[in-house]
C-alpha atoms as a PDB file:
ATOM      1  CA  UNK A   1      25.072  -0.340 136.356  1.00  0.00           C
ATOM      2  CA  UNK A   2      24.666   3.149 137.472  1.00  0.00           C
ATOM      3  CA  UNK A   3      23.399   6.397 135.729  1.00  0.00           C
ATOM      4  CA  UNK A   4      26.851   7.973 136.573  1.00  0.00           C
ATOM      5  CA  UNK A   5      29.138   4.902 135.184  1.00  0.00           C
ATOM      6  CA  UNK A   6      26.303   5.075 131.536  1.00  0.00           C
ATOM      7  CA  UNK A   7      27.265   8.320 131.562  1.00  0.00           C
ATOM      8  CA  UNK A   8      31.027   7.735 131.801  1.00  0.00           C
ATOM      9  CA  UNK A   9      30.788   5.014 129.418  1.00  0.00           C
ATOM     10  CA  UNK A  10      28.639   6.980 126.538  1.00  0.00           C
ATOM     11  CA  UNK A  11      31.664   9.824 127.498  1.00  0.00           C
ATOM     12  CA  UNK A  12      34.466   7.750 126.915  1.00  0.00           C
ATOM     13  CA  UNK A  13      32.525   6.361 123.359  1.00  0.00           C
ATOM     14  CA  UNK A  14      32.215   9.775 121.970  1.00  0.00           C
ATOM     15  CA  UNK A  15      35.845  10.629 122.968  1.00  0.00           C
ATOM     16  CA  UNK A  16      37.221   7.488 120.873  1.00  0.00           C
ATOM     17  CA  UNK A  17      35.033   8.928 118.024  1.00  0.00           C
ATOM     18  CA  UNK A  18      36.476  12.270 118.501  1.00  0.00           C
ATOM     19  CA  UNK A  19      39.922  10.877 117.905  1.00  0.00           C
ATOM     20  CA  UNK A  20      39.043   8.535 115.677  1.00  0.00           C
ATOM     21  CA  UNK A  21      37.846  11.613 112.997  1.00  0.00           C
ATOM     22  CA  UNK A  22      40.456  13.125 114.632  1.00  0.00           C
ATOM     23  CA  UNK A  23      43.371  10.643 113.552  1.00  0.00           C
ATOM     24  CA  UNK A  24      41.553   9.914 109.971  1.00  0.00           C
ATOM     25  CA  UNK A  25      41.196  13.879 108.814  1.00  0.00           C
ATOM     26  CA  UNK A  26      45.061  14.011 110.290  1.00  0.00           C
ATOM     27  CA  UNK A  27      45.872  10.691 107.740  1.00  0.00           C
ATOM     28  CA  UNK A  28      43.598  12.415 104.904  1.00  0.00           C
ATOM     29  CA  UNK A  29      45.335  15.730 105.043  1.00  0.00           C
ATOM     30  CA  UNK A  30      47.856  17.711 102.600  1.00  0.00           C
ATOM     31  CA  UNK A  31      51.480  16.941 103.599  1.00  0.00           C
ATOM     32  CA  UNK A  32      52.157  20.756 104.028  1.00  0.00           C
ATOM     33  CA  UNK A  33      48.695  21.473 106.199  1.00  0.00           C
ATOM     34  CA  UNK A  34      49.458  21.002 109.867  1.00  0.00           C
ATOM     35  CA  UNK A  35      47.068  21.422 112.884  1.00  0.00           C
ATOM     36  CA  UNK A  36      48.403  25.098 113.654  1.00  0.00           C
ATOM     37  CA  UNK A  37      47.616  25.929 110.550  1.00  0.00           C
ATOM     38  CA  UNK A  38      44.002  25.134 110.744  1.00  0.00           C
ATOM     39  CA  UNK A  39      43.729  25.776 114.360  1.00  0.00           C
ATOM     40  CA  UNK A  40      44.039  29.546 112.615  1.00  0.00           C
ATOM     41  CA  UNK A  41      41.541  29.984 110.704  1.00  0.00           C
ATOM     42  CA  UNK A  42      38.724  29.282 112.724  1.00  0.00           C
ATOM     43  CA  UNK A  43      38.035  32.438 112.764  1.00  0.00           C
ATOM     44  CA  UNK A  44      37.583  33.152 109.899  1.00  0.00           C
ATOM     45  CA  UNK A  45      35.945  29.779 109.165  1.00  0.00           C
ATOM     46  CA  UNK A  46      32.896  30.979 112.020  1.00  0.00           C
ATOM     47  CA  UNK A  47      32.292  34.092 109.867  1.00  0.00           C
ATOM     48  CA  UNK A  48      32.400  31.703 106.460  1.00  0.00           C
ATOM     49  CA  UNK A  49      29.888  29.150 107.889  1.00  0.00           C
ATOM     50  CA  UNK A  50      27.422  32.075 109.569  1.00  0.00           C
ATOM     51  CA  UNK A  51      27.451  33.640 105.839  1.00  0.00           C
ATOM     52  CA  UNK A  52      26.942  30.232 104.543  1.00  0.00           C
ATOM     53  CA  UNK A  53      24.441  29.562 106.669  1.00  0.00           C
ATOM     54  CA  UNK A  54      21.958  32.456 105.735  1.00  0.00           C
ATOM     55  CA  UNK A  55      22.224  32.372 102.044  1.00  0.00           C
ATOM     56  CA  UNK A  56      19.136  31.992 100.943  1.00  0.00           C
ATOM     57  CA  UNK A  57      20.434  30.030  97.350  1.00  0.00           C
ATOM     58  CA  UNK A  58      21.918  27.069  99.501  1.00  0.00           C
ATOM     59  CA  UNK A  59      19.620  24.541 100.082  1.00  0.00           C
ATOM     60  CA  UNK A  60      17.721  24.208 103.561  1.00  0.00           C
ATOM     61  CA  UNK A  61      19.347  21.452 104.487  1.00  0.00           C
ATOM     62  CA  UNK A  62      22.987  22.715 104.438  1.00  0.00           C
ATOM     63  CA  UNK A  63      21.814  25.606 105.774  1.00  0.00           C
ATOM     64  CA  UNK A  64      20.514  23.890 108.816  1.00  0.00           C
ATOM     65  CA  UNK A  65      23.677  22.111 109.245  1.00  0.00           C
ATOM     66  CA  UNK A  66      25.822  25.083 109.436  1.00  0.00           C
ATOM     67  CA  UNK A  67      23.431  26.807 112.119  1.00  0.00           C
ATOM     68  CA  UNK A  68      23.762  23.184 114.290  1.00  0.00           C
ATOM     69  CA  UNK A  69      27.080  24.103 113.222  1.00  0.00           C
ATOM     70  CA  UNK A  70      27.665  27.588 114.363  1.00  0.00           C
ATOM     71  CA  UNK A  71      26.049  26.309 117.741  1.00  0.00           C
ATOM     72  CA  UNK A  72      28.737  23.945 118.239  1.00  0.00           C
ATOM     73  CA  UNK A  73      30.980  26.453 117.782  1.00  0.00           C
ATOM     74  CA  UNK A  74      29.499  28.922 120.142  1.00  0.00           C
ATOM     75  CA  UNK A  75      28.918  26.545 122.449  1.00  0.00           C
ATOM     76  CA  UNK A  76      31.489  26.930 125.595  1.00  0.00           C
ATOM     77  CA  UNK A  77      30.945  23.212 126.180  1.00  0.00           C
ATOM     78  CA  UNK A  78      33.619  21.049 124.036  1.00  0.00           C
ATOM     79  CA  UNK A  79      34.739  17.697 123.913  1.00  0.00           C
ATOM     80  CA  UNK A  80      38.041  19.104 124.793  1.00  0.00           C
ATOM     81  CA  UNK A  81      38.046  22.476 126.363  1.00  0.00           C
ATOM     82  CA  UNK A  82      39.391  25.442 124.669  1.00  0.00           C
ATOM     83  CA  UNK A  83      41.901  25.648 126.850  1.00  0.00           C
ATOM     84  CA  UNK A  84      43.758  22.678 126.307  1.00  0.00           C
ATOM     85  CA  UNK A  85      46.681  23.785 123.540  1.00  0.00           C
ATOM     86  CA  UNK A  86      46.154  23.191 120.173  1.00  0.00           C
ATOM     87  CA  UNK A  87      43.996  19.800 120.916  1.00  0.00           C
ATOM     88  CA  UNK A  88      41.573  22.092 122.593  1.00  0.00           C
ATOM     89  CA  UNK A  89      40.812  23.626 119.138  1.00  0.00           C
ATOM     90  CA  UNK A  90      41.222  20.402 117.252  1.00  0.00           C
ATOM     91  CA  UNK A  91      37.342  19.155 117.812  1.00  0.00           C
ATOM     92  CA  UNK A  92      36.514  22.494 116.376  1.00  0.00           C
ATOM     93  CA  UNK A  93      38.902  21.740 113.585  1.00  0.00           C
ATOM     94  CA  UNK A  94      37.213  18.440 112.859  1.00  0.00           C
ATOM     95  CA  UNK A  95      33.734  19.473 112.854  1.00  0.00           C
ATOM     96  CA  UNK A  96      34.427  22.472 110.782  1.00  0.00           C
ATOM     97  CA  UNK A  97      36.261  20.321 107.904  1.00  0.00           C
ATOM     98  CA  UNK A  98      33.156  17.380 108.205  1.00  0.00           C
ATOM     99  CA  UNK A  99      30.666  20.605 107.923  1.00  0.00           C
ATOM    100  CA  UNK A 100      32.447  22.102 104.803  1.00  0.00           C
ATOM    101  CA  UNK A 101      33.145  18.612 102.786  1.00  0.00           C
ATOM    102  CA  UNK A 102      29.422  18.265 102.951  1.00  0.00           C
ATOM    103  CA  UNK A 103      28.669  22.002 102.121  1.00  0.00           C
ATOM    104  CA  UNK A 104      30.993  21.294  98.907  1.00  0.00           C
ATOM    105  CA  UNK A 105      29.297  18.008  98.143  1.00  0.00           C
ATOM    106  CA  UNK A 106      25.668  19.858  97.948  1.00  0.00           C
ATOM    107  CA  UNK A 107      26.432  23.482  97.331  1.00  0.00           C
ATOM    108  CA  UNK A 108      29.698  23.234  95.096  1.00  0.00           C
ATOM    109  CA  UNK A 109      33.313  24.968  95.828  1.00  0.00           C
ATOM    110  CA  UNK A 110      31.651  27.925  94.554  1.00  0.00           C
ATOM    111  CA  UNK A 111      29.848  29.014  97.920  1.00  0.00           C
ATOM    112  CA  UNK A 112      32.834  28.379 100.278  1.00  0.00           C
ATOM    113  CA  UNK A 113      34.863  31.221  97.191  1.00  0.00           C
ATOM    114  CA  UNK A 114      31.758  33.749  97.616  1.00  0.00           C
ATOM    115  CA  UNK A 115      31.721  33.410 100.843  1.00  0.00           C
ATOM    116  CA  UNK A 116      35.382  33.474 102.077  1.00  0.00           C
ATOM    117  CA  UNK A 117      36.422  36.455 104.670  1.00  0.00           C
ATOM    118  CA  UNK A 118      39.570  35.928 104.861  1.00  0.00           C
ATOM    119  CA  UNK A 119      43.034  35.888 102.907  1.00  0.00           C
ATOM    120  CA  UNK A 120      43.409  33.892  99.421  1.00  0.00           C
ATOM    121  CA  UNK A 121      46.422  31.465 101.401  1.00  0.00           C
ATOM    122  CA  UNK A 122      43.575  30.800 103.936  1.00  0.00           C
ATOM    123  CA  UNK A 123      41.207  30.140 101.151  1.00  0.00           C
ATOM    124  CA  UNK A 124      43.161  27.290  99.833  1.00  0.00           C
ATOM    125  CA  UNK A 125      44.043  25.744 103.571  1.00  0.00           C
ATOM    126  CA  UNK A 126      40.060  26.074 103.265  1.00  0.00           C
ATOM    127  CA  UNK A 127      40.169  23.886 100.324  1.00  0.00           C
ATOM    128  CA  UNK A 128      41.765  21.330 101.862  1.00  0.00           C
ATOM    129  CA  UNK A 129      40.149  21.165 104.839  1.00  0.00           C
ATOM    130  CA  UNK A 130      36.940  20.424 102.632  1.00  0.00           C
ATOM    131  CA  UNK A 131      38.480  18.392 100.503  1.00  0.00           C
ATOM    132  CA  UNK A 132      38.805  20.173  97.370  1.00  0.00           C
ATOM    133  CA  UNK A 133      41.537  18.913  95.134  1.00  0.00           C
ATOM    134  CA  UNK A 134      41.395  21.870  92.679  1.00  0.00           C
ATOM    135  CA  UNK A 135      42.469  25.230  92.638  1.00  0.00           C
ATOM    136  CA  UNK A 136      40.413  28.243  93.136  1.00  0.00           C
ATOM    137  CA  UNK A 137      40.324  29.842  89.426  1.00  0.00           C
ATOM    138  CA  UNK A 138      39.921  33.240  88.905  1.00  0.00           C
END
């Protein structure tokens, strides 16, 4: 086997595994949250992770995530370029959601309300994205 047809091969694996958390945070979503509607607030999602990502009360780990995180972001190279419609954004999508379920699991829903830039109807499409069945309160 060649170093070009590995390459293909490890390629094609990590594009199954994109759609594969692809297809199961599509399955695991709100009825009423659709991809446009997430695809939208990356945006504001960047600026929530980078202020995420250097407060100093979240614990190291986390924090180091959401800088690997903000790379990814960043990065012009994606599993499916930006410039594909709406799937072109949907990697981004994906990693953001993974990212913030795990900020919620260690830092609490608390963080992601601090830290959110945008709107309050954003806020709650943030919710769900990180899977947070409760309302903000307050």
């Amino acid at each position: 086997m060649t170093g070009w047809q590995t390459a293909l091969i490890v390629a094609g694996g990590l594009f199954v595994l994109w759609l594969t958390g692809l297809a199961v945070l599509w399955q695991h979503r709100p009825d009423d949250l659709t991809v446009r509607d997430a695809v939208r607030l990356v945006p504001d999602a960047v600026r929530l992770v980078r202020r995420l990502a250097t407060d100093d009360s979240l614990p190291r780990g986390v924090r180091v995530r959401l800088w690997l995180l903000l790379g990814y972001l960043l990065s012009p190279i994606d599993l499916v370029p930006d410039v594909v419609p709406v799937l072109g954004h949907a990697d981004d999508v994906v990693v953001v959601a993974w990212a913030l379920r795990s900020v919620v699991r260690r830092a609490g829903v608390d963080a992601l309300d601090r830290h959110w830039p945008g709107t309050p109807a954003g806020l709650v499409v943030v919710h769900r994205l990180a899977g947070v069945s409760r309302p903000r309160r307050g």
